[in-house]
C-alpha atoms as a PDB file:
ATOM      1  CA  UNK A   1       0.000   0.000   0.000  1.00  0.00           C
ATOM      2  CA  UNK A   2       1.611   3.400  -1.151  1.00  0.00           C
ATOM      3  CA  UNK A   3      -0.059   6.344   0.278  1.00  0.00           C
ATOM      4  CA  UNK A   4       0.499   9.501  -1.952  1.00  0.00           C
ATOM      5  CA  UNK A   5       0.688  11.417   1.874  1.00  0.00           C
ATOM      6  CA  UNK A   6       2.829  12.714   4.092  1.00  0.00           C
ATOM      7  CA  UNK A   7       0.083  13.223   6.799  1.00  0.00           C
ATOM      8  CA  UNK A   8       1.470  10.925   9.812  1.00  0.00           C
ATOM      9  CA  UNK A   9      -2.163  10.866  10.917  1.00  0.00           C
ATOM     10  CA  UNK A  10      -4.300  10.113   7.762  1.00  0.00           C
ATOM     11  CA  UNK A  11      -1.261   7.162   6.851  1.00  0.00           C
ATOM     12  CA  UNK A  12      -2.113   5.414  10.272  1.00  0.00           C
ATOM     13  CA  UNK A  13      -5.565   5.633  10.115  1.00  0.00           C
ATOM     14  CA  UNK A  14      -5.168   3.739   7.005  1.00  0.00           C
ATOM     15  CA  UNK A  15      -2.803   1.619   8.422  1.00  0.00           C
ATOM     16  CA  UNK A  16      -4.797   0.460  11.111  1.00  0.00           C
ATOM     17  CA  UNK A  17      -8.267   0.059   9.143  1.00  0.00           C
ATOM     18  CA  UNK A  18      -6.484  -1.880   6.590  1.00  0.00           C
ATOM     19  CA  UNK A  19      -4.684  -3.906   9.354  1.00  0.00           C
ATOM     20  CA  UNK A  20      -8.018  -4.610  10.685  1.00  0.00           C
ATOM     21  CA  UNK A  21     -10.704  -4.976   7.652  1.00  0.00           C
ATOM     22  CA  UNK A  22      -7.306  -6.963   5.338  1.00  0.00           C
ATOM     23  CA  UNK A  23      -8.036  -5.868   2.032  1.00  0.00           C
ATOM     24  CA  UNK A  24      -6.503  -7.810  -0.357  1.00  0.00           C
ATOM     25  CA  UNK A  25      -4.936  -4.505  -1.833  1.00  0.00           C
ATOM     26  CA  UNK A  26      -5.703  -0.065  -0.945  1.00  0.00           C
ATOM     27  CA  UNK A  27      -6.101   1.932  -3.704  1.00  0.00           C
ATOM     28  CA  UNK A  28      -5.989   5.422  -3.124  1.00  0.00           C
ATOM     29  CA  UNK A  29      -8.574   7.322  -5.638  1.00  0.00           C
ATOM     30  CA  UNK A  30      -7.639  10.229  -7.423  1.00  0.00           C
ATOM     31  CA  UNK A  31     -11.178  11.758  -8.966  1.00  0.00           C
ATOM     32  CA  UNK A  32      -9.661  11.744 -12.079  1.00  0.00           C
ATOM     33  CA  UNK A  33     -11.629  11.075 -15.580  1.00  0.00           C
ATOM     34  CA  UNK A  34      -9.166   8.178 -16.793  1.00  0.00           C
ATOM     35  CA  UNK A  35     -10.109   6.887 -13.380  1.00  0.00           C
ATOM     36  CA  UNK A  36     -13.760   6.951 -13.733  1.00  0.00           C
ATOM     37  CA  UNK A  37     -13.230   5.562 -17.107  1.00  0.00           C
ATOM     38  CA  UNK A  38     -11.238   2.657 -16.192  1.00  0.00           C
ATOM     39  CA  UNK A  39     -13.576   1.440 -13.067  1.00  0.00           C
ATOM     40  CA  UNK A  40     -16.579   2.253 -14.908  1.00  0.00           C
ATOM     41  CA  UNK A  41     -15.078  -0.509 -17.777  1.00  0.00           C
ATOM     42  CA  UNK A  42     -14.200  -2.918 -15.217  1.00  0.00           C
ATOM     43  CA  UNK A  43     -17.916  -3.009 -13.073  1.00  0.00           C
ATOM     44  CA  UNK A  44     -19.171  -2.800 -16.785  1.00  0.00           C
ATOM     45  CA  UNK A  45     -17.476  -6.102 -17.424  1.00  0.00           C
ATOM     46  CA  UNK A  46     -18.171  -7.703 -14.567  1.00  0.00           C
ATOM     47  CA  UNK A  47     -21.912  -7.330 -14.325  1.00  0.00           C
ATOM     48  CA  UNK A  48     -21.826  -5.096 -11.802  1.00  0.00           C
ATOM     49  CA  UNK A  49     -22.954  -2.019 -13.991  1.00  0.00           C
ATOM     50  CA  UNK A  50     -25.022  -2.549 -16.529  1.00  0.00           C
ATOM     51  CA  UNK A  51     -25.098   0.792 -19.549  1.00  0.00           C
ATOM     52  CA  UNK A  52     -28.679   2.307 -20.025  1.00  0.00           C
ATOM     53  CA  UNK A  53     -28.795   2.239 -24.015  1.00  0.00           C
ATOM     54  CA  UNK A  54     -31.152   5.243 -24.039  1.00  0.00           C
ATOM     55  CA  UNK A  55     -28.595   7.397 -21.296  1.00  0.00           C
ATOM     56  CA  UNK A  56     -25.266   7.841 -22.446  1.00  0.00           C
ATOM     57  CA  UNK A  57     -23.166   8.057 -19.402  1.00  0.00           C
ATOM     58  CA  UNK A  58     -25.920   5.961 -17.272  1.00  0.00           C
ATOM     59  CA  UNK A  59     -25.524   2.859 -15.447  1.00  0.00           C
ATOM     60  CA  UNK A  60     -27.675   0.494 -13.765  1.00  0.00           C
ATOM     61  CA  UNK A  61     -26.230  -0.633 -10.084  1.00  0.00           C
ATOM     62  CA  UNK A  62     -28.118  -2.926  -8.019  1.00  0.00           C
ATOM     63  CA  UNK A  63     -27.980  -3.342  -4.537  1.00  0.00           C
ATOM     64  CA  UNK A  64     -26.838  -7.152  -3.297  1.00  0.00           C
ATOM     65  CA  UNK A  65     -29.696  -8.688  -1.941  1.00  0.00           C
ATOM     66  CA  UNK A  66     -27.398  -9.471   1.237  1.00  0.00           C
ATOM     67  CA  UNK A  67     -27.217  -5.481   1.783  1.00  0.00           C
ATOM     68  CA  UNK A  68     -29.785  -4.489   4.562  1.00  0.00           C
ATOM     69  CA  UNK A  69     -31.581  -1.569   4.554  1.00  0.00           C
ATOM     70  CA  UNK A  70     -31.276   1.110   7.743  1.00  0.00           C
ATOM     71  CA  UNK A  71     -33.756  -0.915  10.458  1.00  0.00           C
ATOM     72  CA  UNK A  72     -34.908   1.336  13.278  1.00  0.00           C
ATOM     73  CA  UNK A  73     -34.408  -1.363  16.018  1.00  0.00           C
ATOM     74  CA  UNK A  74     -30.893  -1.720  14.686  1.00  0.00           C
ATOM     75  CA  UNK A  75     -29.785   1.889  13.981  1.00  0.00           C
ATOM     76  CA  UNK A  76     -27.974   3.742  16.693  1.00  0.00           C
ATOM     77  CA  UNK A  77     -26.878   7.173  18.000  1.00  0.00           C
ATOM     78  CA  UNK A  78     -23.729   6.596  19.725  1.00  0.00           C
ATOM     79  CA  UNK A  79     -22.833  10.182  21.951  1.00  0.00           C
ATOM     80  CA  UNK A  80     -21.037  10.324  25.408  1.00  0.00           C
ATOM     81  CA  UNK A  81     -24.391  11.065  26.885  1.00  0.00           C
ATOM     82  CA  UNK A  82     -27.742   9.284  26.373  1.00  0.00           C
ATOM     83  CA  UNK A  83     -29.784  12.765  26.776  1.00  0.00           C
ATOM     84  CA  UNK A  84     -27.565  13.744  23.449  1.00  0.00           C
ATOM     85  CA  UNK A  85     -29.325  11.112  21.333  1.00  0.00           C
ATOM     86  CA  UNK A  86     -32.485  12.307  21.718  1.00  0.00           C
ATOM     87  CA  UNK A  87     -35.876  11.013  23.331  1.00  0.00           C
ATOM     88  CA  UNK A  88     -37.303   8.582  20.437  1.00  0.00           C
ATOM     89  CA  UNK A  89     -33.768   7.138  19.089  1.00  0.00           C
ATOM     90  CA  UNK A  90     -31.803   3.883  20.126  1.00  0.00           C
ATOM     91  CA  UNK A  91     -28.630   4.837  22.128  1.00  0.00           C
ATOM     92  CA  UNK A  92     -25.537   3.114  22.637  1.00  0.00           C
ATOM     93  CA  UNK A  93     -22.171   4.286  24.529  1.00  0.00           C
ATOM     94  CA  UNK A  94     -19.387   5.002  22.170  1.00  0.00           C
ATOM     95  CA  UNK A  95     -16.857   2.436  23.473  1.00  0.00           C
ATOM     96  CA  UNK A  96     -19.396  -0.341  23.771  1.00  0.00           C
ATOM     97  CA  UNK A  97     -20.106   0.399  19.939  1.00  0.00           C
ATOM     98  CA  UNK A  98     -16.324   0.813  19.133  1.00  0.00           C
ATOM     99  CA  UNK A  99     -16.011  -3.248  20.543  1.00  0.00           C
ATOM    100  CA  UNK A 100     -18.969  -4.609  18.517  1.00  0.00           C
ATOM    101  CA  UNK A 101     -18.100  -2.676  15.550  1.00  0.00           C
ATOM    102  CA  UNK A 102     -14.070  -3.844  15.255  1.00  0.00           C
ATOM    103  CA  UNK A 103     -15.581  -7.181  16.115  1.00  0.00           C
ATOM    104  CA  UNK A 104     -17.577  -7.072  12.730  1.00  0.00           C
ATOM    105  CA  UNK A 105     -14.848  -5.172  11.157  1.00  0.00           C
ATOM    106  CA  UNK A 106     -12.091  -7.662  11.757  1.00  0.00           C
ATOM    107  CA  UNK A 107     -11.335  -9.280   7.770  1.00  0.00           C
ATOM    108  CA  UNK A 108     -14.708  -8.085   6.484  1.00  0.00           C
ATOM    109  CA  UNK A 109     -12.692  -6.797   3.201  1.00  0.00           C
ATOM    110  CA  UNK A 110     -10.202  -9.955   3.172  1.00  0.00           C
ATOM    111  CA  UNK A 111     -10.345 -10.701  -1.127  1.00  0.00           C
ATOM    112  CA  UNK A 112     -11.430  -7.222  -1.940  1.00  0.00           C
ATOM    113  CA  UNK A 113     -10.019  -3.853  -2.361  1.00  0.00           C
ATOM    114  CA  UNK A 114     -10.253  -1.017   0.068  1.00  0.00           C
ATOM    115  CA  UNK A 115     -10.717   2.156  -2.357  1.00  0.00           C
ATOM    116  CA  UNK A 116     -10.161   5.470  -0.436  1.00  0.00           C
ATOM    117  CA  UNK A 117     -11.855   8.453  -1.274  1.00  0.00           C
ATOM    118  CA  UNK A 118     -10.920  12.078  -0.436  1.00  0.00           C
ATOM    119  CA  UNK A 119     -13.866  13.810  -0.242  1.00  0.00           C
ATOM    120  CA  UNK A 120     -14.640  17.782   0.972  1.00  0.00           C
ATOM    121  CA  UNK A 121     -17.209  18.962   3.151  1.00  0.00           C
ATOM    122  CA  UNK A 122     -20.186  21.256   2.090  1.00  0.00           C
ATOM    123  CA  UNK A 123     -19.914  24.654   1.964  1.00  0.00           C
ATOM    124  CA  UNK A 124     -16.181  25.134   2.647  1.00  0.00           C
ATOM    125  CA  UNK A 125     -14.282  24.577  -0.650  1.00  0.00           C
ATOM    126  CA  UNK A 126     -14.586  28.841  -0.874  1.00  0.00           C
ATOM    127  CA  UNK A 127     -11.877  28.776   1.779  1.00  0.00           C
ATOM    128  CA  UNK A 128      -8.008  28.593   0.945  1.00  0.00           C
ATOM    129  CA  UNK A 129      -6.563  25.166   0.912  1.00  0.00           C
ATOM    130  CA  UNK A 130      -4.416  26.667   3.111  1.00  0.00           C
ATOM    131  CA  UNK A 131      -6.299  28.251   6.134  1.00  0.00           C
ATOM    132  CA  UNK A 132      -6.902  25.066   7.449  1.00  0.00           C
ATOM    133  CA  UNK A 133     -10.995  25.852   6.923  1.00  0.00           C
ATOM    134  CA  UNK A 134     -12.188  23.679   4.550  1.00  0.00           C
ATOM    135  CA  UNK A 135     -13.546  20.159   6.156  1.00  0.00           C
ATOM    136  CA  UNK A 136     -12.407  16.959   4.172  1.00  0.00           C
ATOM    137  CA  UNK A 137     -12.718  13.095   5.314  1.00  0.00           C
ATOM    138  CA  UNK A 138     -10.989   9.903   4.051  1.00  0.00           C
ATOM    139  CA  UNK A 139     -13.835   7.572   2.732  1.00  0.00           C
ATOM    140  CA  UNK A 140     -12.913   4.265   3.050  1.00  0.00           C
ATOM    141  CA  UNK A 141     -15.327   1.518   0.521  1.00  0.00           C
ATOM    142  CA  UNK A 142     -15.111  -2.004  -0.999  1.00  0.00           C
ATOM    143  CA  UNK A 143     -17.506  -0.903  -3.732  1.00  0.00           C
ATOM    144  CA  UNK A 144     -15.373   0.599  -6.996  1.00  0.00           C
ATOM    145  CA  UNK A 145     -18.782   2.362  -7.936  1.00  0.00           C
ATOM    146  CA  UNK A 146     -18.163   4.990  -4.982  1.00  0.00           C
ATOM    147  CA  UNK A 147     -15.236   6.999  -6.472  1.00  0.00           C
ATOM    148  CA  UNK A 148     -17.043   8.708  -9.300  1.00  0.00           C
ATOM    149  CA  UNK A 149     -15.782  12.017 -10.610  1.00  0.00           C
ATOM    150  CA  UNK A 150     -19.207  12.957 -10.707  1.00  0.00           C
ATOM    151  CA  UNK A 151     -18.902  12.915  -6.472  1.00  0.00           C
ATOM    152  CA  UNK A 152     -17.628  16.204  -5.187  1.00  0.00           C
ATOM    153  CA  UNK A 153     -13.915  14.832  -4.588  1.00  0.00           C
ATOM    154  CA  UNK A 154     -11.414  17.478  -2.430  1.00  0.00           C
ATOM    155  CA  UNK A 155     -10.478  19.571  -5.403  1.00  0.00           C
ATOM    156  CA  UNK A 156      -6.543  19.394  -5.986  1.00  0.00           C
ATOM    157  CA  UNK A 157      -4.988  22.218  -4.817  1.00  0.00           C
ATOM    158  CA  UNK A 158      -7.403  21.029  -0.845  1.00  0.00           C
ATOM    159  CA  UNK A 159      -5.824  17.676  -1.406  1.00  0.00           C
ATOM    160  CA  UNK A 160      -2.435  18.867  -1.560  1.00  0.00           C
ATOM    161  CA  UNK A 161      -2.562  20.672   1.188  1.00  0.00           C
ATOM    162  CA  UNK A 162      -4.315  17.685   3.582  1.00  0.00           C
ATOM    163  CA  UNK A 163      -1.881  15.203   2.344  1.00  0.00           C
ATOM    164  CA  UNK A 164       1.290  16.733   3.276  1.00  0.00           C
ATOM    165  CA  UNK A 165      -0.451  18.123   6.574  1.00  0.00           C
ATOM    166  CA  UNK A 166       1.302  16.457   9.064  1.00  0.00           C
END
């Protein structure tokens, strides 16, 4: 796995998810249009999108029937406090989440790829790259359909700046 960063923090974060999920490979996405062109080509081969004749640029995906759909009884607001997560939602304390969650976690990617997405936060990508404003996040995904170009990716001169932020 060869990170394009120099941020210390981001590279162990993605040290330690891929230490615990074990991705067969990490593939750090760029946003690029040769990018969406070459993973749109492979899930076109494979089945996994399917071209809509009558839409250029359109694909079918379909969800795996093993996917399950956001259950109320199962969805949880995990705060330090239980008065945080409001009156009519499930609560659960962050730590007891954080054990059952690594516990599911643990080789849930083994003979897949872990794609990682830089993506930027609403409503900040008027600041500088370099004021340290604008909010971005490290997606992490076994599904090659999530790093689209069409997905508002950390523009380049934002990414710069939060990869080499140390």
């Amino acid at each position: 796995m060869k990170s394009p960063s120099t941020n210390t923090k981001l590279n162990q974060w993605v040290q330690e998810c891929a230490a615990l999920c074990q991705p067969d490979s990490v593939y750090w996405c760029d946003g690029s249009a040769a990018e969406y062109d070459r993973l749109m080509a492979q899930m076109v081969a494979s089945g996994m999108a399917i071209p809509l004749k009558k839409r250029p640029n359109s694909f079918l995906f379909r969800s795996d029937p093993s996917d399950v759909a956001r259950v109320e009884d199962r969805t949880y607001i995990s705060t330090p406090s239980k008065v945080e997560a409001g009156p009519t939602n499930n609560w659960i304390d962050p730590a007891e989440l954080k054990k059952t969650m690594t516990g599911f976690y643990k080789g849930c990617m083994r003979g897949r790829t872990m794609y990682l997405v830089l993506l930027q936060g609403q409503g900040t990508s008027a600041a500088p790259a370099s004021s340290g404003a604008p909010t971005v996040c490290t997606q992490g995904t076994n599904s090659p359909s999530v790093p689209r170009a069409s997905m508002t990716l950390v523009p380049t001169r934002v990414m710069m700046c939060m990869l080499a932020t140390t």
